[in-house]
Protein backbone atom coordinates (compact mmCIF):
# COMPACT_ATOMS: atom_id res chain seq x y z
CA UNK A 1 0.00 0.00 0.00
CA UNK A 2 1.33 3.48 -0.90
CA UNK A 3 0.84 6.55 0.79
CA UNK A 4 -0.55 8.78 -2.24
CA UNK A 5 -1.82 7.74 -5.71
CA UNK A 6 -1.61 10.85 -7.41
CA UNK A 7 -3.66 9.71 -10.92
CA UNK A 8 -2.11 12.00 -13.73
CA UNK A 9 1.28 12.47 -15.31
CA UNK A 10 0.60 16.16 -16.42
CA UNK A 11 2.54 18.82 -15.07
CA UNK A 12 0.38 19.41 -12.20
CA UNK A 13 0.51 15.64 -11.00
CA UNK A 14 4.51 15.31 -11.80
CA UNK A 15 5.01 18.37 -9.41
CA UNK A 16 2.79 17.28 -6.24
CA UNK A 17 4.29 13.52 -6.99
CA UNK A 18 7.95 15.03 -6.19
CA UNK A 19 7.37 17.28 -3.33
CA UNK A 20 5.67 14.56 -1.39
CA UNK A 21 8.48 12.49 -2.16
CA UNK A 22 10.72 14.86 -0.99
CA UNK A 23 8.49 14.38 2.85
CA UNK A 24 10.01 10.79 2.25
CA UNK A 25 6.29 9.44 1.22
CA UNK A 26 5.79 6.29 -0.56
CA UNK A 27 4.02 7.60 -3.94
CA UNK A 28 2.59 6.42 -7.60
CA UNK A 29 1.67 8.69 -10.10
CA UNK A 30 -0.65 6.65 -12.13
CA UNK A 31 -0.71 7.95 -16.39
CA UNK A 32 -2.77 6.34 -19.24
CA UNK A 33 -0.61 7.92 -22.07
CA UNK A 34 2.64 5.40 -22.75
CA UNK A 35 4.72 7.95 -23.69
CA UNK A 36 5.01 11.51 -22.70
CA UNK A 37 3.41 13.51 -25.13
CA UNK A 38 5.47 15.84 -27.40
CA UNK A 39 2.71 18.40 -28.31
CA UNK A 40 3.55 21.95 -26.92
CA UNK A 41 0.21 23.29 -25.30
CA UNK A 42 0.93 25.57 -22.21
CA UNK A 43 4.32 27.84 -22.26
CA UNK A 44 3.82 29.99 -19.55
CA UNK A 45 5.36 29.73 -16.35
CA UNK A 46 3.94 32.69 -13.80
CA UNK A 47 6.26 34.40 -10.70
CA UNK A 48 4.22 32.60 -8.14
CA UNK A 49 4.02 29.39 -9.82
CA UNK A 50 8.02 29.53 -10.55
CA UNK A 51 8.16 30.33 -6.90
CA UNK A 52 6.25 27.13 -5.84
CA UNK A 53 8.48 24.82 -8.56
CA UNK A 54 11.48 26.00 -6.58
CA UNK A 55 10.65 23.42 -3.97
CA UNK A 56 10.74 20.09 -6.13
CA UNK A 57 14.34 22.08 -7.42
CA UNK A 58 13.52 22.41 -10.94
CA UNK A 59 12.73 26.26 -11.05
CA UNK A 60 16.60 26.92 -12.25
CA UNK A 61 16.57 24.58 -15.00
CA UNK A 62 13.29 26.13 -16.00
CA UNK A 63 14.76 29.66 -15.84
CA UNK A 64 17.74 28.38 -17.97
CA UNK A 65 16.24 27.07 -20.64
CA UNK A 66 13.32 29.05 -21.05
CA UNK A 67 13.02 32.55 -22.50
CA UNK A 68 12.10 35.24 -19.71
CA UNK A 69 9.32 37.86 -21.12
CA UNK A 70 9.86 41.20 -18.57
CA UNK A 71 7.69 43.47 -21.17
CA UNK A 72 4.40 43.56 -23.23
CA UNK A 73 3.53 45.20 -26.21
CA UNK A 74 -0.09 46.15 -27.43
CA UNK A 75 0.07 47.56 -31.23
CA UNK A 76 -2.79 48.56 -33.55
CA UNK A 77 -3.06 49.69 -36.75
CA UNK A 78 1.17 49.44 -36.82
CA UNK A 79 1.45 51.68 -33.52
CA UNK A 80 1.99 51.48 -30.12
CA UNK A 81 -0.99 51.33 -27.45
CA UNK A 82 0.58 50.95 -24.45
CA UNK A 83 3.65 48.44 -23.33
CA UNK A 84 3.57 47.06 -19.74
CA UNK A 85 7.06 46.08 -17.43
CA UNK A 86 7.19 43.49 -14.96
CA UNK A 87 10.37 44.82 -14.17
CA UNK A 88 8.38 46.94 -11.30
CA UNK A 89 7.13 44.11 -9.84
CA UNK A 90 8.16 43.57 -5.74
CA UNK A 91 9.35 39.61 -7.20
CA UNK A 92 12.20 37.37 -7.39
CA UNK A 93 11.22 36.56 -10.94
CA UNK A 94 10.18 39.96 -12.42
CA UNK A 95 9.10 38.05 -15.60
CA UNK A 96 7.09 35.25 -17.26
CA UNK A 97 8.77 31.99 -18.65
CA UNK A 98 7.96 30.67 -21.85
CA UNK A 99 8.94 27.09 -22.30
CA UNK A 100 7.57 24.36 -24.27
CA UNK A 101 4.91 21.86 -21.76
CA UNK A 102 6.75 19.06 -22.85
CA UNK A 103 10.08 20.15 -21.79
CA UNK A 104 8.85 21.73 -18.35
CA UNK A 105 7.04 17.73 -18.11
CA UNK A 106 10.33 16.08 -18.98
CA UNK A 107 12.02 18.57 -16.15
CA UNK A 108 9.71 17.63 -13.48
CA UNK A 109 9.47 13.87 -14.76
CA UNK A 110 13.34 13.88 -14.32
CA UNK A 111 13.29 15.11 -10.86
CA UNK A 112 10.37 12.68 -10.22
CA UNK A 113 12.25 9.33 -11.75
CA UNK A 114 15.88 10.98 -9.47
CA UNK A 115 13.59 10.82 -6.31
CA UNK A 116 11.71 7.03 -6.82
CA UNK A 117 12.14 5.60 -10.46
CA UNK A 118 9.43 3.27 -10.02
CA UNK A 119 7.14 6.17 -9.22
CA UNK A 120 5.59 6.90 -12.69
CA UNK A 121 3.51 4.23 -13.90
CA UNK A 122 2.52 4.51 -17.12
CA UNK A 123 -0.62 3.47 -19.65
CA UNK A 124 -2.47 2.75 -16.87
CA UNK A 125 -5.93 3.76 -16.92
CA UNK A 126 -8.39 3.75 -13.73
CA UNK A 127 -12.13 2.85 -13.80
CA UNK A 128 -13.08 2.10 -10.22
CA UNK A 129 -11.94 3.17 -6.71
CA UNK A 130 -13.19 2.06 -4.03
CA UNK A 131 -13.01 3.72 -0.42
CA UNK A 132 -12.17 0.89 2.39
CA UNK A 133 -12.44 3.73 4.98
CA UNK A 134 -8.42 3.82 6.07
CA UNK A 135 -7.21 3.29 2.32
CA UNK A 136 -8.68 3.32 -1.20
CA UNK A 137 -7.99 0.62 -3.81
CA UNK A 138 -7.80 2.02 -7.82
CA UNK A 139 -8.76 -0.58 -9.81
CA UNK A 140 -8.23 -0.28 -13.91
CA UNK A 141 -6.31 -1.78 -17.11
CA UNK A 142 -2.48 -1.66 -17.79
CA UNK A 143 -0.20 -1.94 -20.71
CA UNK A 144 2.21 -3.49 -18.03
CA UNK A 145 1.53 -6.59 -16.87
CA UNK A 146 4.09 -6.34 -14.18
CA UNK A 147 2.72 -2.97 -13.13
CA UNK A 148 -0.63 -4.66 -12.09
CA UNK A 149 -4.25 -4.04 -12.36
CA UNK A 150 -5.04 -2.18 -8.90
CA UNK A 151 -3.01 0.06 -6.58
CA UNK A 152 -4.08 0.78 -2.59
CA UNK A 153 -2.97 4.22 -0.85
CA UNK A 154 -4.56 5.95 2.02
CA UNK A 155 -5.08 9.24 -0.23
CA UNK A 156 -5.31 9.69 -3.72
CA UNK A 157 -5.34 13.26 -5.85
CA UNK A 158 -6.98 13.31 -9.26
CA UNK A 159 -4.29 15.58 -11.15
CA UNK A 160 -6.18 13.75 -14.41
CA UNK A 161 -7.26 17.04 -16.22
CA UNK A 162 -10.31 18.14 -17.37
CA UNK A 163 -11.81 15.16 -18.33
CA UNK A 164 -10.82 13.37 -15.30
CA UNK A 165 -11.49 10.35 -14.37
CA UNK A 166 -11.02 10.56 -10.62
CA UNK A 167 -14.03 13.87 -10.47
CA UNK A 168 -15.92 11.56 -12.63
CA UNK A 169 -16.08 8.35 -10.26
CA UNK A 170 -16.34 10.66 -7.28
CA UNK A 171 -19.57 11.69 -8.99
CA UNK A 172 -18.62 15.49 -7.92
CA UNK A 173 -20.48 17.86 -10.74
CA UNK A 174 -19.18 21.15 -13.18
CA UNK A 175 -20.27 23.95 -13.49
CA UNK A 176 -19.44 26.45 -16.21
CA UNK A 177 -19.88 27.54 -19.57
CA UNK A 178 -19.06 26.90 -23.13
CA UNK A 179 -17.51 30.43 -24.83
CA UNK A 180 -18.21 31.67 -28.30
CA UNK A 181 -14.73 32.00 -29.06
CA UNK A 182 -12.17 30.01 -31.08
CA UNK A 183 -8.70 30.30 -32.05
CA UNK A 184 -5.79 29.52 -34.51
CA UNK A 185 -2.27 29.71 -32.76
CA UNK A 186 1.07 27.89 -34.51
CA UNK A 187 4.58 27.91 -33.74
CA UNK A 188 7.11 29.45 -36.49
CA UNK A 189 11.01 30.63 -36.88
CA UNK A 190 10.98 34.14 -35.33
CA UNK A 191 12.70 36.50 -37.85
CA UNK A 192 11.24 40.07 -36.22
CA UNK A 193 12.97 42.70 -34.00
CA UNK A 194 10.86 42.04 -30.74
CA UNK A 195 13.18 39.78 -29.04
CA UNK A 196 12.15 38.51 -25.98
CA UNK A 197 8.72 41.18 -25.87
CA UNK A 198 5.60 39.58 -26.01
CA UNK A 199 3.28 41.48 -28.56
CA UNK A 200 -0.77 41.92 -28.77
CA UNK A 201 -1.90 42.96 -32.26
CA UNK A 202 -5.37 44.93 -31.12
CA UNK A 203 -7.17 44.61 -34.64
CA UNK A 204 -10.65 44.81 -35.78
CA UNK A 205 -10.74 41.35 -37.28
CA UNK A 206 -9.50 40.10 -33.45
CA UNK A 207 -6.57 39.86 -31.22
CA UNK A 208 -3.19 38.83 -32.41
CA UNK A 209 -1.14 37.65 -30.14
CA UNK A 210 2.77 36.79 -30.15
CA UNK A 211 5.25 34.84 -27.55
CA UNK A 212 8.62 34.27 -28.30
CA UNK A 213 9.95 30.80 -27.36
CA UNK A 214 13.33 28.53 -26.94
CA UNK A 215 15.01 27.86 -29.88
CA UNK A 216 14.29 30.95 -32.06
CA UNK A 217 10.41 30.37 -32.14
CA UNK A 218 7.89 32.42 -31.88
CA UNK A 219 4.20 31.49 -31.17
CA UNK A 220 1.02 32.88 -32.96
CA UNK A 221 -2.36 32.98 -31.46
CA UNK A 222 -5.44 34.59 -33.51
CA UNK A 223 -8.41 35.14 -32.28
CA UNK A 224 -10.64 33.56 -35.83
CA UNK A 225 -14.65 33.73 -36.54
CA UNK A 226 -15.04 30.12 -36.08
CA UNK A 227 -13.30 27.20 -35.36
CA UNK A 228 -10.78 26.14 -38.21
CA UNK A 229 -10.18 22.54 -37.82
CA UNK A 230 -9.13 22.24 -41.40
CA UNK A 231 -6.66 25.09 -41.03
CA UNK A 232 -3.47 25.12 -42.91
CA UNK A 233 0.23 26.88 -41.58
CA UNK A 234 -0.66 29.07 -44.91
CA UNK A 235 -3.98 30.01 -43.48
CA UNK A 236 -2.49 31.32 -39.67
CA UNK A 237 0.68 32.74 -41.71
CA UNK A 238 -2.55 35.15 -43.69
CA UNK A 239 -4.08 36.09 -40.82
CA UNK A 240 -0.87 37.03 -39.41
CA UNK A 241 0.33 39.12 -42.37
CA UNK A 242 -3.02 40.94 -42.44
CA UNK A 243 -3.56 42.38 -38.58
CA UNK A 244 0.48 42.66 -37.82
CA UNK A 245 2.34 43.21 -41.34
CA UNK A 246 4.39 40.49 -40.16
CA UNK A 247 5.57 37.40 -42.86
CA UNK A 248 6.19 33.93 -41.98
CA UNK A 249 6.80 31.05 -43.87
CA UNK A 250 3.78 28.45 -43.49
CA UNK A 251 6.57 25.77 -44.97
CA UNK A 252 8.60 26.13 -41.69
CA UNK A 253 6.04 25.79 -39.21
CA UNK A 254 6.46 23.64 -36.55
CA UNK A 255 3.16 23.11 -34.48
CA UNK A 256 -0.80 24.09 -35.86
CA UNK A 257 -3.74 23.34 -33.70
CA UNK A 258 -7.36 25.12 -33.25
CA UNK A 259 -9.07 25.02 -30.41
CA UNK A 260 -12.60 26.30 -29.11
CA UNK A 261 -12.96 27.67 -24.89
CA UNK A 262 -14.70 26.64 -21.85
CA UNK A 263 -14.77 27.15 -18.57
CA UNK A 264 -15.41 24.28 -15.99
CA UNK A 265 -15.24 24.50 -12.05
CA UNK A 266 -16.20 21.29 -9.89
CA UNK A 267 -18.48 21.44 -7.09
CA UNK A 268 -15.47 20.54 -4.50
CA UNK A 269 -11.84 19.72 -4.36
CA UNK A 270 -12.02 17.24 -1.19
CA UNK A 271 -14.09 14.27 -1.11
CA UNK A 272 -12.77 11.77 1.69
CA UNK A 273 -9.58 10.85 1.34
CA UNK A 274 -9.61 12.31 -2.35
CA UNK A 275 -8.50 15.72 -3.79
CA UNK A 276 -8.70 16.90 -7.25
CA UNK A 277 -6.10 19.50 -8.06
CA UNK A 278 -5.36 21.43 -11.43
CA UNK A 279 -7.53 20.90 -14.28
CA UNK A 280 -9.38 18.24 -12.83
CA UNK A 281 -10.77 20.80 -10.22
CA UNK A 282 -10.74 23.96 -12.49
CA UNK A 283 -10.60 23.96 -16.26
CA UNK A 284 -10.10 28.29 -17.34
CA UNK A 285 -9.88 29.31 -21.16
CA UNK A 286 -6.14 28.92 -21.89
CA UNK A 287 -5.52 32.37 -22.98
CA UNK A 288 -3.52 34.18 -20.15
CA UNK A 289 -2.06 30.92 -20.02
CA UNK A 290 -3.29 30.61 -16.51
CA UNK A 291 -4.43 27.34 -15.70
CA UNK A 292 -0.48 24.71 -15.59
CA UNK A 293 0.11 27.69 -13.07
CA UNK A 294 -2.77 27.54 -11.03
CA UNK A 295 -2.44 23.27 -10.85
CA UNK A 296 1.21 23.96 -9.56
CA UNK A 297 -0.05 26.85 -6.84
CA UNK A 298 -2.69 24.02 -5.75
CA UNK A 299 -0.30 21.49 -5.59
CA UNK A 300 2.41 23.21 -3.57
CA UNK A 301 -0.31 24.09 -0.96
CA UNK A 302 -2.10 20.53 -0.80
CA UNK A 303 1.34 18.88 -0.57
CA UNK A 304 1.68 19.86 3.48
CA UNK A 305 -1.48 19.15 4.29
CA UNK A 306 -1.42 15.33 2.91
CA UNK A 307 2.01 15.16 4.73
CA UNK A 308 0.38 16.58 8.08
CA UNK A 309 -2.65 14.08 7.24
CA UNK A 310 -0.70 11.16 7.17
CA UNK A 311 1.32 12.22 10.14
CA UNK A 312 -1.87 11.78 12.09
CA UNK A 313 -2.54 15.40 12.51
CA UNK A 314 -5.83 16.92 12.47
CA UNK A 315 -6.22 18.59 8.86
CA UNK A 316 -10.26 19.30 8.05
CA UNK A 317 -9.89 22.85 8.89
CA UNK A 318 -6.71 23.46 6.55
CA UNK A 319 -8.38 21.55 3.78
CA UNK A 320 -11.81 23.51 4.15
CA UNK A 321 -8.96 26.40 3.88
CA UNK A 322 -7.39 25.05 0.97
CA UNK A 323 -10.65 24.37 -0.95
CA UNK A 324 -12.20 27.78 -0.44
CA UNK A 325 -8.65 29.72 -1.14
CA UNK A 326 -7.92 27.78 -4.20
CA UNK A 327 -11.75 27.87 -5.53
CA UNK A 328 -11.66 31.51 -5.30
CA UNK A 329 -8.51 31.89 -7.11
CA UNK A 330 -9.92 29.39 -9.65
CA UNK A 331 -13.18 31.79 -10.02
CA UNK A 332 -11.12 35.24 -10.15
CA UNK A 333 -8.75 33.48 -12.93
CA UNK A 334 -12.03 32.65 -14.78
CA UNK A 335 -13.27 36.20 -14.68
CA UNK A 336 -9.36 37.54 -15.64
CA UNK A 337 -9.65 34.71 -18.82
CA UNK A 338 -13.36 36.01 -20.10
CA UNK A 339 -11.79 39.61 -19.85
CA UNK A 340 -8.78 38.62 -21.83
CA UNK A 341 -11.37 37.16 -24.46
CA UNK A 342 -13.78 39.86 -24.42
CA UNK A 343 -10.89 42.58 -25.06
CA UNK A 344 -9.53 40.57 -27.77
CA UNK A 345 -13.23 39.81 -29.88
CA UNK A 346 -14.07 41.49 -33.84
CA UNK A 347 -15.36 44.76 -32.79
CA UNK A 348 -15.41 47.86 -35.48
CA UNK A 349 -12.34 50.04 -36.18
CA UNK A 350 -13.94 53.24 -35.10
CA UNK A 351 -14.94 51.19 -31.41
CA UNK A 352 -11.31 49.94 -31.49
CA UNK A 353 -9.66 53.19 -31.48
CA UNK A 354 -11.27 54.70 -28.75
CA UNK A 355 -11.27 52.04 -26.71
CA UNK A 356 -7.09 51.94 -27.52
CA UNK A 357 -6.70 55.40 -26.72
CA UNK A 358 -8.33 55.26 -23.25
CA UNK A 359 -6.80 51.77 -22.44
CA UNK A 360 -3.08 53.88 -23.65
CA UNK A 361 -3.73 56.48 -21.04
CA UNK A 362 -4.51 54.38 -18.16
CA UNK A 363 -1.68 52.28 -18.49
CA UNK A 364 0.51 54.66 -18.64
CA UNK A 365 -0.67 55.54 -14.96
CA UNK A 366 1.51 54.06 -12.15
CA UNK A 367 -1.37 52.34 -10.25
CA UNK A 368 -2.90 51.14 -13.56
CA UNK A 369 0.14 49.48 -14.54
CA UNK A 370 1.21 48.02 -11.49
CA UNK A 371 -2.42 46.51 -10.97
CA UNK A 372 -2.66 44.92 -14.44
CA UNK A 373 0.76 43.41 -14.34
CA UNK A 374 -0.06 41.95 -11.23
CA UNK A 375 -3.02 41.00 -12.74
CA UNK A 376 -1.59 39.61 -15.80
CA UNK A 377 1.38 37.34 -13.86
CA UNK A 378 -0.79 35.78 -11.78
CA UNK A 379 0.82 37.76 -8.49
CA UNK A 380 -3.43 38.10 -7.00
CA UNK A 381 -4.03 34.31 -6.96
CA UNK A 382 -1.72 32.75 -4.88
């Protein structure tokens, strides 16, 4: 019998499954995929949430490899709006990483496999648990048949994202909403002046946005009328061209995908001896890149409490704590996501302009900007 079953090899579940093996827990971190998966979704690694990796001690590596974004830039119409700094802000990481989710996975999956290298168990996938009352048994199918077809531990945490299987057998409901909005966003060589600036294109047709990555990449994300499934690297490298100026060569893209937005909160975190964390608990519209970050801030403040738990130590008023704390930061990251979507939606040139010109100004106040790149690096919800 293990202490934890964390079920999930994502980020979020890679990160809690080292720091409790740090406390010197016995821990499996159960994954249905065989293989880590090479597709880059997430690249943004937040102050706080850079704070919290520095306990499983991958946080330098991170900071090493990645590309650190201190400024934005929001253009329109080929000028500037208004740029914001995060060099003002009272951090030890006055900037946001950009690194590809299947490198930050492989980090944390490294400092997993140096800690316990049986601990990952891959292409297993659960379909029961049960609930003894001092221990809970997982029961599913393997690819392994050495790894088994069951696993017991006296706590488990679904890390198993938004479709998870864990909130799912729990029976624990979502609540939430579909969004209207759809995107386009690719990955291509980045041949333009802005360095290490990321860059919102505020256009009539929709939001532009613009990342630069490791390796001399630069990410695209366009806000499009409906969702292009059939989308070509010619068709993103168009849109592009038309709300930035900007050319790039659809032949030497390296990563295309379309995707639609909703926003799904469950009921509750705790259930018994269960806890969802990340996705599996809180699924926000990826752009402002919030929700890797927010897994990682739930995991580094769950990870104590199981410890204390299994110490014998009374914990139902920390996790009542933890629920409400990290519910609320779930809700305010919602309502921070719908904003970024609303301000980046078709709207007529003539509405544009004055809404650029009064966003310009208030930026460009000290309490403005200070609040918004708070906002904006995630510094209100830990």
């Amino acid at each position: 019998m293990f202490d934890v079953v964390v079920v999930g090899a994502g980020p979020v579940g890679l990160f809690l499954g080292a720091l409790l093996l740090q406390e010197g827990l016995s821990v499996r971190i159960l994954e249905q995929r065989t293989g880590p998966s090479p597709h880059s979704r997430a690249i943004g690694i937040h102050p706080p949430a850079l704070a919290a990796l520095e306990q499983a001690c991958v946080a330098a590596q991170m900071v090493a490899e990645a590309v650190q974004i201190g400024l934005g830039i929001a253009r329109s119409a080929g000028t500037e709006v208004a740029r914001l700094s995060f060099a003002t802000l009272a951090s030890h990481y006055p900037y946001v990483l950009t690194l590809p989710q299947a490198r930050t996975e492989a980090l944390l999956e490294a400092r997993l496999h140096a800690l316990d290298p049986a601990a990952l168990v891959r292409g297993f996938c659960v379909s029961s648990m049960h609930d003894a009352g001092t221990f809970l048994t997982l029961s599913g199918s393997s690819s392994d048949v050495e790894a088994g077809t069951h696993f017991q531990a006296r706590l488990v945490v679904g890390a198993d994202g938004a479709r998870s299987a864990v909130r799912r057998l729990l029976g624990i409901p979502t609540s939430g909403r579909d969004y209207p909005d759809t995107y386009l966003m690719g990955d291509f060589p980045d041949t333009g002046p802005d360095g290490s600036a990321a860059i919102l294109y505020l256009e009539p047709g929709g939001i532009l946005e613009s990342f630069p990555l490791p390796g001399g990449l630069r990410r695209w994300v366009a806000h499009t009328d409906s969702l292009l499934l059939d989308a070509t690297a010619a068709d993103l490298a168009r849109i592009v061209s038309e709300r930035s100026g900007v050319s790039l060569e659809p032949q030497a893209n390296r990563m295309l995908s379309a995707f639609a937005v909703r926003t799904r909160l469950a009921r509750h975190m705790i259930a018994g001896r269960v806890a969802l964390v990340g996705d599996a608990a809180h699924e926000i519209s990826p752009i402002g890149g919030q929700g890797m970050n927010l897994g990682w801030l739930d995991a580094a403040e769950l990870a104590p409490i199981v410890v204390a738990a299994l110490a014998g130590k009374p914990t139902g008023t920390k996790l009542a704590a933890f629920e409400k704390k990290r519910m609320r930061a779930a809700r305010t990251a919602a309502r921070q996501a719908q904003l970024n979507m609303v301000l980046g939606r078709k709207v007529p040139a003539s509405y544009l302009q004055r809404r650029n010109a009064v966003l310009g100004r208030l930026v460009r106040l000290d309490a403005v900007h200070n609040l918004v790149a708070r906002r904006f690096t995630m510094h209100s919800l830990r």
